[in-house]
N, C-alpha and C. Protein backbone atom coordinates (compact mmCIF):
# COMPACT_ATOMS: atom_id res chain seq x y z
N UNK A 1 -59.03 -9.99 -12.80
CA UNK A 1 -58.18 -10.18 -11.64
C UNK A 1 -58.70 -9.26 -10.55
N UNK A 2 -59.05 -9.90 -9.41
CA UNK A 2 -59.20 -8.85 -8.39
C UNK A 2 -58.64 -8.54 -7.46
N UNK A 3 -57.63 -9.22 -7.20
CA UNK A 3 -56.63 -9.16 -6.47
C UNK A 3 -55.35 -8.35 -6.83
N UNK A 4 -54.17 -7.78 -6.46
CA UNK A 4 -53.58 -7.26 -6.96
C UNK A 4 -52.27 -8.57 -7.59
N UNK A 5 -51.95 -8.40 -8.62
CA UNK A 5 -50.66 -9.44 -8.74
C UNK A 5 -49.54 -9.23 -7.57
N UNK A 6 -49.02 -10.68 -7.27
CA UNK A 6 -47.98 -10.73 -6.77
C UNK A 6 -46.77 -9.98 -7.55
N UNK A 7 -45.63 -9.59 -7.06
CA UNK A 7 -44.13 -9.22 -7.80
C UNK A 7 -44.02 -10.44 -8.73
N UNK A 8 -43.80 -11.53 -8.12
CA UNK A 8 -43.26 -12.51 -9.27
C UNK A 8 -44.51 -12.72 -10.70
N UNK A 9 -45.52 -12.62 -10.36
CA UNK A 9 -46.50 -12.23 -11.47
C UNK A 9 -46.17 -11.32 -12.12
N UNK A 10 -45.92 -9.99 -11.41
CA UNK A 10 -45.44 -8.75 -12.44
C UNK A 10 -44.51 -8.77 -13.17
N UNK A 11 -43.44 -9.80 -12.42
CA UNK A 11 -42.01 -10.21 -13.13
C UNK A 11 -42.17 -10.76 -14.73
N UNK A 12 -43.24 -12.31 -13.95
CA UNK A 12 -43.14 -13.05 -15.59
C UNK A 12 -44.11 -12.27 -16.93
N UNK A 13 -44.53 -11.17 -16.05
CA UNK A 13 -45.08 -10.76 -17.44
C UNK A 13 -44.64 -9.46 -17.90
N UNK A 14 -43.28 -8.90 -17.19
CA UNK A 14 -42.94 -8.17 -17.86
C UNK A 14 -42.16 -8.57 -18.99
N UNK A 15 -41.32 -10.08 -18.61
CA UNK A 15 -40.86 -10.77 -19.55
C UNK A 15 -41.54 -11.96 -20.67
N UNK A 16 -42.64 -12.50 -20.30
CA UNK A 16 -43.64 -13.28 -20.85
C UNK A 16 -45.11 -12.43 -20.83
N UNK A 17 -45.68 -11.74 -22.28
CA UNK A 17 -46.76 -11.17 -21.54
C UNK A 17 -47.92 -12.01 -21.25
N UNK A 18 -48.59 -11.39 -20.48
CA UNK A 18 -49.83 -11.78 -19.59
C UNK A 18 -51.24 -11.21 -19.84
N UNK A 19 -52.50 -11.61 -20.52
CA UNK A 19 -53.16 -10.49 -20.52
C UNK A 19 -54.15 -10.10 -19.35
N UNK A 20 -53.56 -11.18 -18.38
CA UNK A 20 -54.94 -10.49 -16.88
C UNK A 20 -53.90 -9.45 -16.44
N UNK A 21 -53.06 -9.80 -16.57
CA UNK A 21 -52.10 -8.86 -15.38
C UNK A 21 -52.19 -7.70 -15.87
N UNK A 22 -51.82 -7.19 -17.76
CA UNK A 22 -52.04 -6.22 -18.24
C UNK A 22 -52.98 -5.90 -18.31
N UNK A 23 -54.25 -5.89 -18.24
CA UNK A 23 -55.57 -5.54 -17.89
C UNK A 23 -55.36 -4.94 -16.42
N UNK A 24 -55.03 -5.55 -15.46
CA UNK A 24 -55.27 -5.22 -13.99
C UNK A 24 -54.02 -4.05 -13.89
N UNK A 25 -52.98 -4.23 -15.04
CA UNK A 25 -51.93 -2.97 -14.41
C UNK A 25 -52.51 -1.89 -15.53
N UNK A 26 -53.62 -1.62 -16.25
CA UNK A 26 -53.95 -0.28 -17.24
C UNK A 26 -54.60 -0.11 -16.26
N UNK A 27 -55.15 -0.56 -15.25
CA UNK A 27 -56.15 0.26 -14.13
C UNK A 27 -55.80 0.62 -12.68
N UNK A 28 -54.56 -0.14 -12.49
CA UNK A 28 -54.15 0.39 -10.95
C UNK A 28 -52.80 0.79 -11.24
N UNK A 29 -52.76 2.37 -10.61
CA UNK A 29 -51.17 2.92 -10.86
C UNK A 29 -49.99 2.45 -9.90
N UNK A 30 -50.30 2.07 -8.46
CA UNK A 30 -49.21 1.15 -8.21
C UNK A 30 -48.96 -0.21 -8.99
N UNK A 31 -49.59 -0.59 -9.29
CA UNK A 31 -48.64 -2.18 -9.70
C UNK A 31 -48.37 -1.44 -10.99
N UNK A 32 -48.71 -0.62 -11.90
CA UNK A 32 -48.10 -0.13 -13.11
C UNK A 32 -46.80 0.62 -13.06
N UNK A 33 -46.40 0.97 -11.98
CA UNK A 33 -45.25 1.77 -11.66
C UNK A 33 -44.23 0.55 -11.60
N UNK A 34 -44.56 -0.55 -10.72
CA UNK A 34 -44.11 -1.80 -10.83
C UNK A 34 -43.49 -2.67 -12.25
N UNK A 35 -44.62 -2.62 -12.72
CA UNK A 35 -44.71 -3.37 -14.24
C UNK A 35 -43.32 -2.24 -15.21
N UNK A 36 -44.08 -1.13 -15.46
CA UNK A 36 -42.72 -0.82 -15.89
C UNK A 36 -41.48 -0.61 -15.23
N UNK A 37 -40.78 -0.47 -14.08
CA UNK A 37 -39.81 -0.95 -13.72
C UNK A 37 -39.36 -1.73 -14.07
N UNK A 38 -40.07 -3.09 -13.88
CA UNK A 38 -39.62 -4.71 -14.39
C UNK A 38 -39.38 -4.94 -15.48
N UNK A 39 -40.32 -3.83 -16.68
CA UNK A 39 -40.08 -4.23 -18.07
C UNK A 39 -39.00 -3.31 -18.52
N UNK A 40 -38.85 -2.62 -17.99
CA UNK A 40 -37.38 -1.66 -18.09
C UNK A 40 -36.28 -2.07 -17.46
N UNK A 41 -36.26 -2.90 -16.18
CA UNK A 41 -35.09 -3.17 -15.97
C UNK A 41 -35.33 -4.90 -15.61
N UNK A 42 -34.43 -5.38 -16.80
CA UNK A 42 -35.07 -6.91 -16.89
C UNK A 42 -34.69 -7.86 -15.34
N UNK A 43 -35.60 -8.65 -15.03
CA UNK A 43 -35.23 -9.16 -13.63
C UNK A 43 -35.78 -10.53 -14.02
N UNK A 44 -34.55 -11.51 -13.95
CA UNK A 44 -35.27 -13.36 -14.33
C UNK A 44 -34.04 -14.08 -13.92
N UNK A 45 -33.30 -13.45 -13.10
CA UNK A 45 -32.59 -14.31 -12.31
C UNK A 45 -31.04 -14.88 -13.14
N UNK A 46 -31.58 -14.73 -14.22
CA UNK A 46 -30.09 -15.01 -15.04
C UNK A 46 -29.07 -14.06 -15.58
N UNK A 47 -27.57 -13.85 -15.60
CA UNK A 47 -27.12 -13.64 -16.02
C UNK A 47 -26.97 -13.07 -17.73
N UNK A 48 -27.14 -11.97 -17.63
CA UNK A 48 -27.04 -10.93 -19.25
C UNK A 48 -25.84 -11.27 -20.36
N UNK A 49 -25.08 -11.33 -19.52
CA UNK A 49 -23.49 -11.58 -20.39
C UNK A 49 -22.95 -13.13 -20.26
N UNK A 50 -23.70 -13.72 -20.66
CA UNK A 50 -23.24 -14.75 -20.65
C UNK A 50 -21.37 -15.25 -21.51
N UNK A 51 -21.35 -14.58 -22.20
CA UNK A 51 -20.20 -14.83 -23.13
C UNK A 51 -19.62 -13.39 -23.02
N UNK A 52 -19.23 -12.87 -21.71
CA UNK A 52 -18.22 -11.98 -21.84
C UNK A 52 -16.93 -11.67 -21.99
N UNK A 53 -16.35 -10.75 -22.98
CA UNK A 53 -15.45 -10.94 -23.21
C UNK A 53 -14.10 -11.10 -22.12
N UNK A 54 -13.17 -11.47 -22.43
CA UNK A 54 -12.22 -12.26 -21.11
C UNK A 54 -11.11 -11.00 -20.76
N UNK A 55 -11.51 -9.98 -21.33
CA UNK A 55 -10.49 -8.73 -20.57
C UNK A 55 -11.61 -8.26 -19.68
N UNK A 56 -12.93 -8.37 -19.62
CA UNK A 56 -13.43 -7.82 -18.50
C UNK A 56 -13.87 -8.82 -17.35
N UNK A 57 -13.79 -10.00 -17.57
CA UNK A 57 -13.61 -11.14 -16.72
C UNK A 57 -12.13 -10.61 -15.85
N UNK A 58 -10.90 -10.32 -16.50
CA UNK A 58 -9.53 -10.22 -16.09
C UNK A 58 -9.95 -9.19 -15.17
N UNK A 59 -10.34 -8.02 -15.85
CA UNK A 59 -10.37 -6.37 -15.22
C UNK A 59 -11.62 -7.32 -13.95
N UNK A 60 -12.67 -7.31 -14.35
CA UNK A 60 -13.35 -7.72 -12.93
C UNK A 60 -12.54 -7.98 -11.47
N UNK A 61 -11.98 -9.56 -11.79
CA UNK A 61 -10.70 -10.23 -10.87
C UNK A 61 -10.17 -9.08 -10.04
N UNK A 62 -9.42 -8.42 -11.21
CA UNK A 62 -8.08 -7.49 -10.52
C UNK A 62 -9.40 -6.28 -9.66
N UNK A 63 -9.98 -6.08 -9.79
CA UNK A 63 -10.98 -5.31 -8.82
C UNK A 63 -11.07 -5.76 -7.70
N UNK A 64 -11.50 -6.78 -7.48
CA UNK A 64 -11.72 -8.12 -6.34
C UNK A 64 -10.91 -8.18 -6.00
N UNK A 65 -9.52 -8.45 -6.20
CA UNK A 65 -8.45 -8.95 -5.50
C UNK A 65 -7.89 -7.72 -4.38
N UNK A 66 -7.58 -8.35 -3.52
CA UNK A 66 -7.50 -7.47 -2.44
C UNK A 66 -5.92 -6.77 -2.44
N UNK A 67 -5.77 -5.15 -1.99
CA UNK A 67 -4.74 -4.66 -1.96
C UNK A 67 -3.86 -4.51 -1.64
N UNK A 68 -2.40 -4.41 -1.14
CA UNK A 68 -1.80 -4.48 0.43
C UNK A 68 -2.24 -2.92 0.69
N UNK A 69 -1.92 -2.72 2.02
CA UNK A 69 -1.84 -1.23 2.30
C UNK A 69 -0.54 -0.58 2.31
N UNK A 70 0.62 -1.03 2.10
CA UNK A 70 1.59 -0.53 1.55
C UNK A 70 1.27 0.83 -0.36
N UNK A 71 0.84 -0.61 -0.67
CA UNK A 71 0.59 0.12 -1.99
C UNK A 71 -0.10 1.05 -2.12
N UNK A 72 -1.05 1.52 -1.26
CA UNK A 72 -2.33 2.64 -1.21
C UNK A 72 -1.66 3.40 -0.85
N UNK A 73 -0.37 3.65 -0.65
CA UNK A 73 -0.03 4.89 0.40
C UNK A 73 0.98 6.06 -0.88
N UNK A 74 0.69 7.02 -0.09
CA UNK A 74 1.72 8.26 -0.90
C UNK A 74 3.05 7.52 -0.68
N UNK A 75 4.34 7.67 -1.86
CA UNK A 75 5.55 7.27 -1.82
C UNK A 75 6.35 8.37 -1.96
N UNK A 76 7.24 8.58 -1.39
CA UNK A 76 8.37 9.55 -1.53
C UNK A 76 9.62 9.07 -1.83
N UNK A 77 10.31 9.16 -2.62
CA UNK A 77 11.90 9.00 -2.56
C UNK A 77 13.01 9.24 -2.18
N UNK A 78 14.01 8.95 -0.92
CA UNK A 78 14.80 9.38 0.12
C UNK A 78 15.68 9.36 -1.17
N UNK A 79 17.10 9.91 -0.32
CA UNK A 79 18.42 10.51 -0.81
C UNK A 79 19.34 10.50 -0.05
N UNK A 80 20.81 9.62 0.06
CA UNK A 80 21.64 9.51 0.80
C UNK A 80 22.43 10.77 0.81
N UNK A 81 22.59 11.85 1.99
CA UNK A 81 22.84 13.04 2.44
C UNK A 81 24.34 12.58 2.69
N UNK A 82 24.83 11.94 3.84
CA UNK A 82 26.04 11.61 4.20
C UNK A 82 26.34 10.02 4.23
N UNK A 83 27.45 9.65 4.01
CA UNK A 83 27.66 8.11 4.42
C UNK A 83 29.12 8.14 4.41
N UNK A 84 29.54 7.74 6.11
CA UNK A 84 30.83 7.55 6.51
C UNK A 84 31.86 6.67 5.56
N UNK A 85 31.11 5.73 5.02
CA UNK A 85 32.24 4.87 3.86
C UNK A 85 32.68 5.56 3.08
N UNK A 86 31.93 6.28 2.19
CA UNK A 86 32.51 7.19 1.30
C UNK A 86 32.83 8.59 1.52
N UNK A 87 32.78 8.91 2.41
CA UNK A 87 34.26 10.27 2.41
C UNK A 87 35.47 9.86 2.41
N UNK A 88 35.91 11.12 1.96
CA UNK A 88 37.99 11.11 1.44
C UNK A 88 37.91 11.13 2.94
N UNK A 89 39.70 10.67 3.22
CA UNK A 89 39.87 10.83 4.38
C UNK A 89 40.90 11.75 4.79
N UNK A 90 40.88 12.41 5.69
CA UNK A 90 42.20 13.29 6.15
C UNK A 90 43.37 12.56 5.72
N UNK A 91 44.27 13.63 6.15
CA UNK A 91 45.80 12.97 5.74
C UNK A 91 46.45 12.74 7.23
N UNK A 92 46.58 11.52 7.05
CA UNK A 92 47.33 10.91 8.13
C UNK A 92 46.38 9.74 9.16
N UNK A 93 44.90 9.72 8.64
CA UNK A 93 44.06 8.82 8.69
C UNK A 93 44.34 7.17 7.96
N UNK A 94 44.73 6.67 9.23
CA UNK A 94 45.07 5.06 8.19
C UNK A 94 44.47 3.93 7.64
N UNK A 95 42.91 4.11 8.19
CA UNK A 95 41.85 3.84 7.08
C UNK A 95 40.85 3.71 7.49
N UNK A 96 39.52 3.86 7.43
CA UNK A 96 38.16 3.30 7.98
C UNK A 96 37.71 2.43 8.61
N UNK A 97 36.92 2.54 9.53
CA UNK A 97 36.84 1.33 10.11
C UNK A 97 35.32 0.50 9.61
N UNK A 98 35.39 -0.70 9.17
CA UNK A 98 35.09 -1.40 8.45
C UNK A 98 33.02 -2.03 9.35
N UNK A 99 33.63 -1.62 10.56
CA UNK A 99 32.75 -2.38 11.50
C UNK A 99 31.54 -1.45 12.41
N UNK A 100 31.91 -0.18 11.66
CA UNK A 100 31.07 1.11 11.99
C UNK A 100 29.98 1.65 10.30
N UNK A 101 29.59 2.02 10.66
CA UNK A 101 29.14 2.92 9.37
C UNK A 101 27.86 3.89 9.85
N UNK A 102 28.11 4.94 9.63
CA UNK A 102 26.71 6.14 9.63
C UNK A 102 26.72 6.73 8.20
N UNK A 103 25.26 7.15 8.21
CA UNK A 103 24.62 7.65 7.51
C UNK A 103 23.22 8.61 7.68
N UNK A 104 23.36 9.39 6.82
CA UNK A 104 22.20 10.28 6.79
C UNK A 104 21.25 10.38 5.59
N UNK A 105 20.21 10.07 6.03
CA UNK A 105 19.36 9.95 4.58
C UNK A 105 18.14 10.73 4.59
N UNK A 106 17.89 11.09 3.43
CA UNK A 106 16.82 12.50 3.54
C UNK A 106 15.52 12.08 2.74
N UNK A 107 14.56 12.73 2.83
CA UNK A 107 13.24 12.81 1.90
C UNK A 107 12.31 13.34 2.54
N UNK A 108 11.97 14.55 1.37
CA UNK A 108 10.97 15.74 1.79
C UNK A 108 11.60 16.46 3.41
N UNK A 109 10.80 16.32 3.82
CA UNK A 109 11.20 17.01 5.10
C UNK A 109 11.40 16.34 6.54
N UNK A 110 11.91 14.67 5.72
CA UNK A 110 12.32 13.81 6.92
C UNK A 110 13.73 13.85 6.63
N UNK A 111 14.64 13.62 8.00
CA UNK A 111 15.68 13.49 8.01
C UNK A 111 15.84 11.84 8.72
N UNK A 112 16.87 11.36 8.25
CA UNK A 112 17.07 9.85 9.05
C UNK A 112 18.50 9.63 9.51
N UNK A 113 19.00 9.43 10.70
CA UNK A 113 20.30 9.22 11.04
C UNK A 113 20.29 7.81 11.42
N UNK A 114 21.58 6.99 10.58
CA UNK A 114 21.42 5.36 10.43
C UNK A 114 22.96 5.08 10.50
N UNK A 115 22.90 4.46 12.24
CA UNK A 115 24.15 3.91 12.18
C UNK A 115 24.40 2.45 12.26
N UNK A 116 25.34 1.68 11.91
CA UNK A 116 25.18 0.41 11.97
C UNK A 116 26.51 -0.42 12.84
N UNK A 117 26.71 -1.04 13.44
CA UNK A 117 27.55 -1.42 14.25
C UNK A 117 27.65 -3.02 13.94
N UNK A 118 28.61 -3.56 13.46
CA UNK A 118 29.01 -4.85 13.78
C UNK A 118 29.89 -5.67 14.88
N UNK A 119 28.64 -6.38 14.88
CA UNK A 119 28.82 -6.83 16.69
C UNK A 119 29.21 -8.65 15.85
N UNK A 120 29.86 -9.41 17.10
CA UNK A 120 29.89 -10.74 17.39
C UNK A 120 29.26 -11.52 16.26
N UNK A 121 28.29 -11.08 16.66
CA UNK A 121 26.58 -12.18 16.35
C UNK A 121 26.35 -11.61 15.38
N UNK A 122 26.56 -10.70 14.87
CA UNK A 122 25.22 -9.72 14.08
C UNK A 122 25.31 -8.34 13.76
N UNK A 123 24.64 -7.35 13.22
CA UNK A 123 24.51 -6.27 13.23
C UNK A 123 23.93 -5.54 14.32
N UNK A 124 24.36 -4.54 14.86
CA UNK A 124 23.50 -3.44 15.68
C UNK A 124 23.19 -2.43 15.10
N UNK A 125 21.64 -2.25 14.76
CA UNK A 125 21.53 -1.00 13.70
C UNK A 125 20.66 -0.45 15.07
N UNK A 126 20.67 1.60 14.48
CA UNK A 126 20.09 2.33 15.14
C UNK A 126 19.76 3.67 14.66
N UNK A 127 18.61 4.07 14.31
CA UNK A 127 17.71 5.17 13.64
C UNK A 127 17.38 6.01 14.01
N UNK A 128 17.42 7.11 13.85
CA UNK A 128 16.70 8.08 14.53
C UNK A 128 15.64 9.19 13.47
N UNK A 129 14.42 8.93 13.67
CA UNK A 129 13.60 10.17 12.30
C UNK A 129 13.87 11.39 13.16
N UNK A 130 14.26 12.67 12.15
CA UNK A 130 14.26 13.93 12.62
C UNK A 130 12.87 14.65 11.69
N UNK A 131 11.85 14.87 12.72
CA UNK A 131 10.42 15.54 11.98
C UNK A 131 9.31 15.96 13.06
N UNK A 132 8.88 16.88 12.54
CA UNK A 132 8.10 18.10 13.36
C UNK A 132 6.55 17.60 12.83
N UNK A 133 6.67 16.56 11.87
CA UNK A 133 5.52 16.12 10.91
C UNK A 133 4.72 15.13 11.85
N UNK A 134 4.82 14.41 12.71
CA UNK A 134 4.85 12.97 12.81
C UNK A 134 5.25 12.89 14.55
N UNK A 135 4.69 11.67 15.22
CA UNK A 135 4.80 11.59 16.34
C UNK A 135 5.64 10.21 16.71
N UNK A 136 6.05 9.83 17.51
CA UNK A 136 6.63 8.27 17.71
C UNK A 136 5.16 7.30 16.72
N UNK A 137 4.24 7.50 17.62
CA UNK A 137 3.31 6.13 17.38
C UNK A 137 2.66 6.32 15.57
N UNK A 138 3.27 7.38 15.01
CA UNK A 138 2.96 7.39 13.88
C UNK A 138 4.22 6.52 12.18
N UNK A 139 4.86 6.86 13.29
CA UNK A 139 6.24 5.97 12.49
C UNK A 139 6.24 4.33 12.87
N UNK A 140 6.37 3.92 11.41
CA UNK A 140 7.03 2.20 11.42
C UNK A 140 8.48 2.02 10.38
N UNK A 141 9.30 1.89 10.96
CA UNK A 141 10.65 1.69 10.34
C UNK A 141 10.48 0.06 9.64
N UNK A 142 10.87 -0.35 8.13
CA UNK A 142 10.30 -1.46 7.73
C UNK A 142 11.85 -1.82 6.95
N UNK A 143 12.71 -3.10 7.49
CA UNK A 143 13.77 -3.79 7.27
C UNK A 143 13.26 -5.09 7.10
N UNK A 144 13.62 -5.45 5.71
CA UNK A 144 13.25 -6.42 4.96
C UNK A 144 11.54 -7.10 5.30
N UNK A 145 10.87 -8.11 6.29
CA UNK A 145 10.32 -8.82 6.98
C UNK A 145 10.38 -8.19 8.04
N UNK A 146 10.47 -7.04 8.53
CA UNK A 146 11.16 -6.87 10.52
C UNK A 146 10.38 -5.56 10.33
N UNK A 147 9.62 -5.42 10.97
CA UNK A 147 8.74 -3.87 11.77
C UNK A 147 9.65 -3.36 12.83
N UNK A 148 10.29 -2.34 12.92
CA UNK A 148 11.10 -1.65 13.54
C UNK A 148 9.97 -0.38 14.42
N UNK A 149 9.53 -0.47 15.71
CA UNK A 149 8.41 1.01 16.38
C UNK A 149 9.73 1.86 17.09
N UNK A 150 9.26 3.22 16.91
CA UNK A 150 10.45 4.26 17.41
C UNK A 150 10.25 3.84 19.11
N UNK A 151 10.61 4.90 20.07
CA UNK A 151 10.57 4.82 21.49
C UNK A 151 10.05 6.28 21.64
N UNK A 152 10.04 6.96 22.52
CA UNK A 152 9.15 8.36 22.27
C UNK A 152 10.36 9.40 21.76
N UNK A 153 11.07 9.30 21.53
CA UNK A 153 12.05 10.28 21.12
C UNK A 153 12.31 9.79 19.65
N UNK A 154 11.75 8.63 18.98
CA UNK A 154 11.98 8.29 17.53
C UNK A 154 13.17 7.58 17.35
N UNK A 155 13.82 7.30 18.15
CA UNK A 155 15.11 6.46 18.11
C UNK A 155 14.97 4.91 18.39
N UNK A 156 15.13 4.01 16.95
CA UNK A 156 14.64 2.67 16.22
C UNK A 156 16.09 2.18 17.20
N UNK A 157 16.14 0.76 17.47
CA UNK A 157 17.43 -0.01 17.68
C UNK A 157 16.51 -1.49 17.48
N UNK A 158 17.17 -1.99 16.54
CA UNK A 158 17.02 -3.29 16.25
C UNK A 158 18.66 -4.17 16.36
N UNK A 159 18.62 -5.15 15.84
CA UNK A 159 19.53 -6.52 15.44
C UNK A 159 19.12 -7.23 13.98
N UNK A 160 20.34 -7.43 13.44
CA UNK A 160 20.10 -8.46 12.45
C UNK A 160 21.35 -9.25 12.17
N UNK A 161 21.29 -10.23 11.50
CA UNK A 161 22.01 -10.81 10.96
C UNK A 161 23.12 -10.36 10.07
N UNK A 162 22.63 -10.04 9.30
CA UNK A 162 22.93 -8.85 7.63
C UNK A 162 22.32 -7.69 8.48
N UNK A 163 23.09 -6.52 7.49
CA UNK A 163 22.97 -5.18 7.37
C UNK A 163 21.75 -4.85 6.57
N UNK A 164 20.84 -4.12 6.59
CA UNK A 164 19.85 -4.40 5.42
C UNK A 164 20.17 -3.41 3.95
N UNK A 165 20.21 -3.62 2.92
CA UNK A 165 20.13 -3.52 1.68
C UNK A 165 18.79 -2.36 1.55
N UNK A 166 17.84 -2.43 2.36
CA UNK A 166 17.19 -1.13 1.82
C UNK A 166 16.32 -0.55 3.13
N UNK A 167 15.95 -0.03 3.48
CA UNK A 167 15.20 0.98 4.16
C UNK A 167 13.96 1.44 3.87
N UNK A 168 12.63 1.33 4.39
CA UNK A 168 12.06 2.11 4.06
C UNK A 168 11.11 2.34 5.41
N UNK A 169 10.80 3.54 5.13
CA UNK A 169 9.57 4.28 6.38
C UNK A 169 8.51 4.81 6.20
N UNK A 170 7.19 4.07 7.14
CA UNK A 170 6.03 4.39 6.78
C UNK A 170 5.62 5.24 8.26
N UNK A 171 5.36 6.75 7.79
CA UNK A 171 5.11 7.83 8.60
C UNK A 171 3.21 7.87 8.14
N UNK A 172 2.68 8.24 9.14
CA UNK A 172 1.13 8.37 8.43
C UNK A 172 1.09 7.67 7.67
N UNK A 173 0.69 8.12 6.15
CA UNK A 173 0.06 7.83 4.96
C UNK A 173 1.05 7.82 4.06
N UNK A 174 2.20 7.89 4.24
CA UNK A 174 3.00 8.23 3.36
C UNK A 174 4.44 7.14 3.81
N UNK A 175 4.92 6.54 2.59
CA UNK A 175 5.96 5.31 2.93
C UNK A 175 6.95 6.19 1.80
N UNK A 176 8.41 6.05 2.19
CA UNK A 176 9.48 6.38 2.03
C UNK A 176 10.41 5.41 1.93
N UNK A 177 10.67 5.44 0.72
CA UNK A 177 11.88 4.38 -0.02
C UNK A 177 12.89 5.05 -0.33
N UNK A 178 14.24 4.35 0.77
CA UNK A 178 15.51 4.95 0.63
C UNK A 178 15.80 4.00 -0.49
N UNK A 179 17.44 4.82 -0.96
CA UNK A 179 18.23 4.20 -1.97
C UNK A 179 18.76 2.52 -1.11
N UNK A 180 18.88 2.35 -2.05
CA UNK A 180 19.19 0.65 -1.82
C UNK A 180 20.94 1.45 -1.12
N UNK A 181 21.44 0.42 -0.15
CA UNK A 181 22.17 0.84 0.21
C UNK A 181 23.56 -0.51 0.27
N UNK A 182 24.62 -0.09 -0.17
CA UNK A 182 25.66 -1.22 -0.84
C UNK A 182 26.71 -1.55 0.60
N UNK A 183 27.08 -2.91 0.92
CA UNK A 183 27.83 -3.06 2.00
C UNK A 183 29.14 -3.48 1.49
N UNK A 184 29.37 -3.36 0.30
CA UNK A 184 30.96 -4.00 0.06
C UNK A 184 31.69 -3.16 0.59
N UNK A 185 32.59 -3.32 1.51
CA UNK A 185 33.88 -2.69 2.49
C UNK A 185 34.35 -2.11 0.71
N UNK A 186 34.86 -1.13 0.67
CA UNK A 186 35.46 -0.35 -0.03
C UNK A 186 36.34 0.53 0.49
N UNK A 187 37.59 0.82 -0.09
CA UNK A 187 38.97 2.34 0.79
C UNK A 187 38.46 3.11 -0.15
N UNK A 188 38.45 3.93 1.34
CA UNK A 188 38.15 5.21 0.10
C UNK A 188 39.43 6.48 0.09
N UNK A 189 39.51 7.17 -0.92
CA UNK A 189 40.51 7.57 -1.41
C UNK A 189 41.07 8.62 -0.01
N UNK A 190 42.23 8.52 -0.24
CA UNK A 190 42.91 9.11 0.92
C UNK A 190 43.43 10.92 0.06
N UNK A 191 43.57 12.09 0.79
CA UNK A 191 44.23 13.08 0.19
C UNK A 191 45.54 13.16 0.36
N UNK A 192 45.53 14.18 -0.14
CA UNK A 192 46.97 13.60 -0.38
C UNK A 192 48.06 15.06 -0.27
């Protein structure tokens, strides 16, 4: 051979041997650097695993499949601090009003003030994050389907239909899941 082999020459005979090629690669050290590469790391276009087993077919998939970015994020767990439904009430208080409700809800070193107003049509809800952590454009208030953005002072005002059932807030990197929160009108105990 006086020429040097092509790659695909070096290929089929690292897998089929050849004896010009092996002749021409005991005498030239580039294409021999070549040759063993190829015969060390097999290259023929087909697939190795043909019959792999089907948990790493599964595990593959779930690699591939794409993530939300919810899920990538640090989670914290809020804590209902205050809620106007359930305090006792003074004496001589003749009962709650049914069509108001505040609340205060906590986690780590966020504070959340959540009042809710029933209007006509709908609910009037309104939020406020208390944090030294975090800027307006870094907060998204997240009710059910509905992206809630603060205003520069962090104070959320939306509308809904329903009251929402859960809360949660994505500050930076980090999303915050309040307690599920219950709307059955309930009296609450009077003193006495």
């Amino acid at each position: 051979m006086t020429n040097h082999p092509t790659r695909k020459e070096l290929i089929d005979a690292a897998t089929t041997p050849s004896n010009e090629v092996e002749q021409h690669v005991a005498s030239c050290e580039e294409c021999r650097t070549l040759f063993t590469l190829f015969k060390r790391y097999r290259i023929d276009g087909s697939p190795q695993l043909l019959n792999a087993p089907s948990e790493w077919i599964v595990r593959a998939k779930s690699i591939a499949r794409p993530v939300s970015k919810l899920s990538r994020l640090a989670t914290l767990v809020g804590e209902v601090i205050f809620d106007s439904w359930s305090t006792d009430l003074a004496l001589g208080v003749r009962g709650a009003d049914p069509d108001n409700r505040r609340m205060q809800l906590a986690a780590g070193d966020y504070k959340l003030d959540f009042h809710a107003s029933r209007e006509n049509n709908g609910w009037t809800l309104t939020a406020r994050l208390h944090t030294e952590r975090a800027t307006s454009s870094d907060i998204v208030l997240l009710d059910r389907s509905q992206k809630v953005y603060p205003d520069e002072h962090k104070y959320m005002i939306w509308t809904a239909q329903r009251p929402p059932s859960t809360l949660r807030l994505r500050v930076n990197d980090t999303l915050i899941q309040f307690p599920r929160i219950s709307w059955r009108i309930h009296k609450p105990r009077q003193n006495k």
